[in-house]
Structures are given as C-alpha cells and as structure tokens.
Protein backbone atom coordinates (compact mmCIF):
# COMPACT_ATOMS: atom_id res chain seq x y z
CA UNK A 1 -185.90 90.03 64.80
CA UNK A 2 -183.65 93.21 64.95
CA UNK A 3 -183.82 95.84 67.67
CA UNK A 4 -184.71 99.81 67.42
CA UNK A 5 -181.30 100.27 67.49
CA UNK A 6 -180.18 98.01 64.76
CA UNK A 7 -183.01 98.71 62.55
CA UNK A 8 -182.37 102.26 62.86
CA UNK A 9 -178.52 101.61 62.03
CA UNK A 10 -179.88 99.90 58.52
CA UNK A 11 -182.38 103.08 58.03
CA UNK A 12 -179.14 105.72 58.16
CA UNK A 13 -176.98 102.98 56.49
CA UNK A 14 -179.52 103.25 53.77
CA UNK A 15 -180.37 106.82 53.44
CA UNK A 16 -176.22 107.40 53.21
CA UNK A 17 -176.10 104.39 50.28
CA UNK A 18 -178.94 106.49 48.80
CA UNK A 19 -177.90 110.14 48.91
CA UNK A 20 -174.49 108.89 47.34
CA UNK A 21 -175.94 107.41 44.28
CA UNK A 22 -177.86 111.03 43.75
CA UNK A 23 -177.00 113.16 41.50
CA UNK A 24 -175.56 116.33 40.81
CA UNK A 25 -176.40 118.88 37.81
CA UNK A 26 -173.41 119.86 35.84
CA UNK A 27 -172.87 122.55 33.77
CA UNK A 28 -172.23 120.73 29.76
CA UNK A 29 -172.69 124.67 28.17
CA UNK A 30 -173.74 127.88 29.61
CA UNK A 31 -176.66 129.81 27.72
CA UNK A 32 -173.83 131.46 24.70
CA UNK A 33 -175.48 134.65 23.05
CA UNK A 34 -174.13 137.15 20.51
CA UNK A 35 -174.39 138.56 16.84
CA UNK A 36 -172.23 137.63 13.60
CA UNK A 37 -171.41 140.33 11.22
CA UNK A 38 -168.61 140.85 8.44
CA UNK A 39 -165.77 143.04 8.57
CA UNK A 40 -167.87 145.98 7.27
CA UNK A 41 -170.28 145.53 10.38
CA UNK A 42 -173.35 144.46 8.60
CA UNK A 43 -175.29 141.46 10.19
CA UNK A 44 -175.36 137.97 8.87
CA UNK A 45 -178.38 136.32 8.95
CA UNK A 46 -178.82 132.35 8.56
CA UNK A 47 -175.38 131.72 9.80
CA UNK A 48 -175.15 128.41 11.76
CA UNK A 49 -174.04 128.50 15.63
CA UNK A 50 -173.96 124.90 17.32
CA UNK A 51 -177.49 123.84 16.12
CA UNK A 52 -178.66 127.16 15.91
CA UNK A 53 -179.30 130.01 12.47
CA UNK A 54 -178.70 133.87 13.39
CA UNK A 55 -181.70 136.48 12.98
CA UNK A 56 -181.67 139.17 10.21
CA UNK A 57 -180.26 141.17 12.58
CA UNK A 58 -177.13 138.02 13.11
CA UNK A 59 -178.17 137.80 16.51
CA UNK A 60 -178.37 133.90 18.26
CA UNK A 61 -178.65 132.42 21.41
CA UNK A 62 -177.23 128.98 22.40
CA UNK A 63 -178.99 127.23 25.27
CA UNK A 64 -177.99 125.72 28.12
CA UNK A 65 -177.20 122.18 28.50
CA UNK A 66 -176.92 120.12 31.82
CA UNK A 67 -176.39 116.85 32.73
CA UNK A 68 -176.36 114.74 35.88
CA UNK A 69 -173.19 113.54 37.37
CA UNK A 70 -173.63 110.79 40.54
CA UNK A 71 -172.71 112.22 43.98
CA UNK A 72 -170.46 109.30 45.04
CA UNK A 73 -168.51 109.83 41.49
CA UNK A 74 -168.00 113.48 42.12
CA UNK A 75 -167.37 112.81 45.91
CA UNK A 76 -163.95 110.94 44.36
CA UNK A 77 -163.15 113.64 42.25
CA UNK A 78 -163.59 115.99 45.17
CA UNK A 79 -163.56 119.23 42.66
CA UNK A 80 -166.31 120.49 39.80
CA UNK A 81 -165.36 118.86 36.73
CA UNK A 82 -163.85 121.02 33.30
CA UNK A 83 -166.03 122.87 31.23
CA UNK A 84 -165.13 122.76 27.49
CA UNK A 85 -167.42 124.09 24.97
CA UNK A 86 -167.13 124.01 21.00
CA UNK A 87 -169.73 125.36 18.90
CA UNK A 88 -168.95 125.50 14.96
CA UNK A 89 -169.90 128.58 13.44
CA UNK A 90 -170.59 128.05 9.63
CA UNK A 91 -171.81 130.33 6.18
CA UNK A 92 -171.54 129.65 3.12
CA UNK A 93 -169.15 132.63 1.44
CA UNK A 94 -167.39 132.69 4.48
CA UNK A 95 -164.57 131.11 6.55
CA UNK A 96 -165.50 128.31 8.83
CA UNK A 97 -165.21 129.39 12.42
CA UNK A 98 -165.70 128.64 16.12
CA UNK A 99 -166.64 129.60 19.36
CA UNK A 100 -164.73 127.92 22.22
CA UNK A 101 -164.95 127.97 26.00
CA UNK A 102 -162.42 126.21 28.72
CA UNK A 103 -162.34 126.78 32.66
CA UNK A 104 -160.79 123.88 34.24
CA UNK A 105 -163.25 124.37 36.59
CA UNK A 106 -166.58 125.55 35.06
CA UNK A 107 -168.58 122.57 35.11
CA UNK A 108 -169.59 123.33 38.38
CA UNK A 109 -171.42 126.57 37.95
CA UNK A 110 -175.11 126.72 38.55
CA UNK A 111 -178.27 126.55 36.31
CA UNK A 112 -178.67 129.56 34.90
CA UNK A 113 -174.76 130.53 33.48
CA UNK A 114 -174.58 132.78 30.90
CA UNK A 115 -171.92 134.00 28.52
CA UNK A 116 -172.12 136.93 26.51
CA UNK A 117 -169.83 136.82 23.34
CA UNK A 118 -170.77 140.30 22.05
CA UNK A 119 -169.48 140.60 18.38
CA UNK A 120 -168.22 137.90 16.52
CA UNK A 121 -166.35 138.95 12.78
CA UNK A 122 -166.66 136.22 10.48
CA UNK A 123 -164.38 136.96 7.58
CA UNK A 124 -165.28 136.25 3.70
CA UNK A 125 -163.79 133.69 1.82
CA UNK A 126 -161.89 135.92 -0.61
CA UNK A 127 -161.63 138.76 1.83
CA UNK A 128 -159.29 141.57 0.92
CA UNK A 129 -157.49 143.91 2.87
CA UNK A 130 -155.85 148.05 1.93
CA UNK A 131 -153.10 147.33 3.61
CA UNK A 132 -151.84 151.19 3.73
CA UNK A 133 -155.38 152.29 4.93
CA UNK A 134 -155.13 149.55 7.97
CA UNK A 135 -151.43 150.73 8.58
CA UNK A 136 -152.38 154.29 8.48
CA UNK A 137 -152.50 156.39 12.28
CA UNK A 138 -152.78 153.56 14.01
CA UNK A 139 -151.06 151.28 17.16
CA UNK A 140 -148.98 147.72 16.65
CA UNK A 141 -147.55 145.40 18.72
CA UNK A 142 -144.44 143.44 17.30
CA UNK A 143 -142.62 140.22 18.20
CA UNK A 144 -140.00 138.30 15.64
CA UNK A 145 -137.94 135.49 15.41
CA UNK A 146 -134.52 135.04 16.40
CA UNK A 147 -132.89 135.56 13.33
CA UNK A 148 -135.73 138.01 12.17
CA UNK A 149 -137.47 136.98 9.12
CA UNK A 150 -140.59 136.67 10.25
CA UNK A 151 -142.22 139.47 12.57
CA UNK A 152 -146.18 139.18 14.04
CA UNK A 153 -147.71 142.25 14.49
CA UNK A 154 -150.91 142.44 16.62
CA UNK A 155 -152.63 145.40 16.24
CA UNK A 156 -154.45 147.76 19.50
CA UNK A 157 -157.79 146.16 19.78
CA UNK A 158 -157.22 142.75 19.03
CA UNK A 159 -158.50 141.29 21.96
CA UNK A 160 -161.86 143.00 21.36
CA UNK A 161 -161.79 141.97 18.09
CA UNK A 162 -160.64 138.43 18.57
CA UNK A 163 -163.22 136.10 20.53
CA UNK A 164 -162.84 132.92 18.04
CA UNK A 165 -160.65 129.95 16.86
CA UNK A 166 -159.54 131.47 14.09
CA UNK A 167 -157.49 134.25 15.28
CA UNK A 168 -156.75 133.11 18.55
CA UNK A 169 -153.58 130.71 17.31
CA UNK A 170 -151.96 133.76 16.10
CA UNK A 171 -151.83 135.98 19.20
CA UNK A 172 -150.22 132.11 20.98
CA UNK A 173 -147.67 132.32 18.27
CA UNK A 174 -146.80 136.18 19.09
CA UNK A 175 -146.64 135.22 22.21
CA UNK A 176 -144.61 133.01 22.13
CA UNK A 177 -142.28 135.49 20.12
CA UNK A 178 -142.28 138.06 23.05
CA UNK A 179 -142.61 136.58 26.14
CA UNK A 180 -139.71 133.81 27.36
CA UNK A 181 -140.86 133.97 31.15
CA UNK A 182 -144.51 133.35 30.73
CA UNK A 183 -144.67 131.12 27.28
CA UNK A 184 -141.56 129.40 28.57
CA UNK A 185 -140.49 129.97 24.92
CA UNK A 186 -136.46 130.20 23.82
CA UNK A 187 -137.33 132.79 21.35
CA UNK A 188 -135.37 135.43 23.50
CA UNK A 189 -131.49 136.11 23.80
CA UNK A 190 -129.94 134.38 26.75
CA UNK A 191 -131.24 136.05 29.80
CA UNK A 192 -133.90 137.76 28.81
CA UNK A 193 -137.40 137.10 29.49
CA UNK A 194 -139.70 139.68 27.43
CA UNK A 195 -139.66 142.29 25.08
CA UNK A 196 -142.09 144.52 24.01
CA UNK A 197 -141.90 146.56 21.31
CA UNK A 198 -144.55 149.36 20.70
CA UNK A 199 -144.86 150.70 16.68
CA UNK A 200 -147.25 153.70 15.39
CA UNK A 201 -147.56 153.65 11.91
CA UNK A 202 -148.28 157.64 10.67
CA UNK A 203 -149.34 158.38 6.87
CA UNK A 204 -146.96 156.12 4.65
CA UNK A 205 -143.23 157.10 3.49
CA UNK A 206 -143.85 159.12 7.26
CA UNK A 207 -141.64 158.29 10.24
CA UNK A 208 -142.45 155.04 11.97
CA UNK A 209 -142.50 155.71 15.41
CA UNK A 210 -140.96 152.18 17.30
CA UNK A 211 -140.13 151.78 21.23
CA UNK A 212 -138.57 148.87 22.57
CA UNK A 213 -138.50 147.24 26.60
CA UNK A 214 -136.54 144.49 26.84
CA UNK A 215 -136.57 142.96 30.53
CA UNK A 216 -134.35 140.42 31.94
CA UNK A 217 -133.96 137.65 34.86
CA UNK A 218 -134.30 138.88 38.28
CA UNK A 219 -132.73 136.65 41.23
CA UNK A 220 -131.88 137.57 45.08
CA UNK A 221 -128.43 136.93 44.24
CA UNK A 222 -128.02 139.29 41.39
CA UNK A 223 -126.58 141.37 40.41
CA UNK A 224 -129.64 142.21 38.17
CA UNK A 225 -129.88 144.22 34.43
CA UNK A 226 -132.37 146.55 34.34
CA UNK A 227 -134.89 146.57 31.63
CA UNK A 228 -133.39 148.43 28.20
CA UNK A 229 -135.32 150.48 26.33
CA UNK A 230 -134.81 152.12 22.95
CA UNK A 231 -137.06 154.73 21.37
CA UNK A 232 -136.29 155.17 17.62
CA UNK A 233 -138.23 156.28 14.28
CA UNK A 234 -137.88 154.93 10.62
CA UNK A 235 -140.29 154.68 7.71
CA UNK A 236 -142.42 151.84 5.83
CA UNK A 237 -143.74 151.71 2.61
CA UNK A 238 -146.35 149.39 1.02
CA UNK A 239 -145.78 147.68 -2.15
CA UNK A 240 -148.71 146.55 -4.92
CA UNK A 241 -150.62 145.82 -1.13
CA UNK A 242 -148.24 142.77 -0.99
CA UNK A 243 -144.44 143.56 0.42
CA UNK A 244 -143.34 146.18 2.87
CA UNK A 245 -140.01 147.92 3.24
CA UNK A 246 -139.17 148.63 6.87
CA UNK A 247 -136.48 151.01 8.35
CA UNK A 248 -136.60 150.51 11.92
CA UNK A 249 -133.85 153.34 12.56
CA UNK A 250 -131.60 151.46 15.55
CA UNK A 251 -133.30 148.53 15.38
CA UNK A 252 -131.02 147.43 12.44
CA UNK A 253 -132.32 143.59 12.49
CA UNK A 254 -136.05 144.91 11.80
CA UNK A 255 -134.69 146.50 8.43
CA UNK A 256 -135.73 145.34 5.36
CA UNK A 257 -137.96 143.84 2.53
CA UNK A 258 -140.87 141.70 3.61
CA UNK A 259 -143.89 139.68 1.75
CA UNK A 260 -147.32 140.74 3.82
CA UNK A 261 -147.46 136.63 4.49
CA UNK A 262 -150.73 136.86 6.17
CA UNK A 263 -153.15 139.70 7.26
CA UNK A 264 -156.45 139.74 8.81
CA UNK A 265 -158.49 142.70 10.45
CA UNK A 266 -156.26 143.07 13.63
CA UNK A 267 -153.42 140.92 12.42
CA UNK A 268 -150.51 140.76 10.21
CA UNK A 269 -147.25 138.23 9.25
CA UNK A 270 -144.23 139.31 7.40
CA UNK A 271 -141.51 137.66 6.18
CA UNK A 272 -138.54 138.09 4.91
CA UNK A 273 -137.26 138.71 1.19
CA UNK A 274 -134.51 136.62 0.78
CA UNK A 275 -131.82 138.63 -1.58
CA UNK A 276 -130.38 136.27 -4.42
C-alpha cells in the first residue's frame, strides 16, 4: 500500500496530466460589424456577409466564433496561434467581394474582440466612372514602371475608402512600383530605394501640378546622395472618358498618350499608346 507521500506524488502527478489536456479558448473571428452601400452612398439591403443579409439600412454584424485549443498543444507552440478571417460579401448586380482579417498573432485575443469595418463600397457590375469629374481639384499618388507604360495612380483617401479584397491588390502593385526598400521590389533605378511623386489635377487642359522625392541608399560608409526632388507643372486632357494625354513638364518619361486601363472610385491604371 503506498505512503502519504507517494500517494500525494500521484495526486499532483495527476492534477499536472489534467490541467495539460485543458483547454484554451481561441479567437476563430472577432464580432465584424459595418454597413454596405454603393458608390453613390445609398445602403444595400439583403447583401450577404459570411452567413449573414444587411438591414435596409446595409448595416450587419458578424458574430464571434471560438474554439478550444488543448493546453499541452499550445504549451508546444509557446505563442497565440494566427488569426485569419474571410467572409464573402455577395449581391446580385454587384461585384463579388470580401472582407479579410490577418494578425499573425490574433488568435489569442479574448472573448469579446470586436472589429469595426465602418463603410464598405461595393461597386456595380457595369459601374461607370466621369473620369474628368474624378480628376477634377483633387490629390494623386503615382508610381510606374521602369520603362513607363504603365503608371498606378492612387488617389488621397484610398485607404479610407479601401477596406476589401478587391482593391487592396492594387495599392500592393503600386507599391511595389514606388517603394524598392520596403517591397524589396527592382522597380527602381540602381540605388534608389523610393520615390514619391505627388500630382494635383486642377480643371482639365489646366496645369498639372507634379512633385517628385526620389531617396536613395544610406550606409555608414557613404558617401551618401541626398534625396532629389523636382517640382514641375504640365497639363492632361481626357479623351471620349477612355485615353489621357499627359505632359508632365520635366518629367519627360511621364509624357504621353495613355488608355484609362482600369479605374475604380480611388483608383486608376494607364497604359501606354503604342505609336505605329
């Protein structure tokens, strides 16, 4: 027959076995709420969200989902597990969308997470677009390719504007465009690691108002170029709401006639004419 001792041994043994095959609640979706309109701002009712339908005023609200991870699993991992969320967003008349959520991390939040999405644009299926009315007084953000004949231009907002699938591919692609150093893209010339260029579009056939930073490597060794910057104006000028003719001024490589490629709310892709 086993001692106090022993038999106390087994009794801690066995309340360690059993607190390691416990579990833990982990986060599968935080509680997602937010309201779908079109591009004119008017709500969209009976649009699908996960496994939910919007209100007449487009308004929905996801749930949140848990599940139960073992301790001794999770004691391995030593670190709260990803947190990737992907919840369709479907209409009929309208472009199939998404709402997405990573955090390499998330999975370890507590009941109760929340995220607010705000506004979410769905766009029609045959939208269309005034291209010289979106132009018109207002902010841009340009990147192009090497050789230029294709240039993304993002305009002020976007990021308020863009909270789904659909749009966020495009801003990664701009990105990639501008940025060398954080992208680790080979867009850029040799040395360089970002440049920014700035455009304000004024009433059309008025000057186009451009400013360029370009930035370059920076090592203790040097000796180090500082960051070049050209402010310039030129003109634009829409044509049957389908080509544009730029003249960047001395940003001769920006010059030219372009096919409107692409355009969305906040977005826009042209590319070059090529000249038989």
């Amino acid at each position: 027959m086993l001692n106090f001792k022993a038999r106390l041994h087994l009794f801690l043994l066995a309340c360690i076995l059993f607190s390691m095959q416990s579990c833990i609640s982990r986060l599968r979706r935080p509680e997602i709420t937010g309201v779908i309109v079109d591009y004119d701002k008017s709500p969209i009712a009976n649009c699908k969200v996960g496994e939910v339908l919007t209100d007449k005023n487009g308004r929905f609200k996801l749930a949140e989902e848990r599940y139960n991870a073992f301790f001794l699993t999770e004691l391995f991992v030593m670190e709260a597990p990803p947190l990737m969320v992907f919840e369709p967003v479907e209409k009929e008349g309208f472009e199939k969308d998404a709402v997405s959520i990573f955090n390499s991390r998330g999975g370890g939040r507590r009941k109760g997470a929340k995220y607010k999405i705000d506004t979410i644009f769905l766009r029609k299926t045959n939208q269309s677009f005034d291209i010289s009315a979106m132009l018109k007084n207002s902010n841009w953000k340009l990147g192009y390719t090497k050789n230029a004949d294709t240039i993304y231009l993002i305009k002020d907002g976007f990021k308020d504007w863009c909270k789904t699938d659909r749009c966020s591919p495009f801003y990664g692609e701009y990105q990639g465009l501008t940025d060398n150093y954080y992208t680790g893209a080979k867009n850029l010339p040799e040395g360089m690691i970002r440049r920014m260029i700035d455009l304000r579009f004024e009433t059309e056939k008025s000057p186009l108002k451009i400013n360029m930073v370009c930035e370059y490597i920076s090592t203790f060794e040097g000796p180090n170029r500082a960051p070049d910057t050209i402010n310039t104006k030129g003109s634009y000028q829409v044509l049957a709401n389908s080509k544009m003719i730029l003249d960047a001024g001395k940003i001769k490589q920006l010059s030219g006639k372009f096919n409107i490629s692409e355009v969305d709310l906040y977005q826009m892709k042209l590319t070059k004419v090529q000249e038989n």
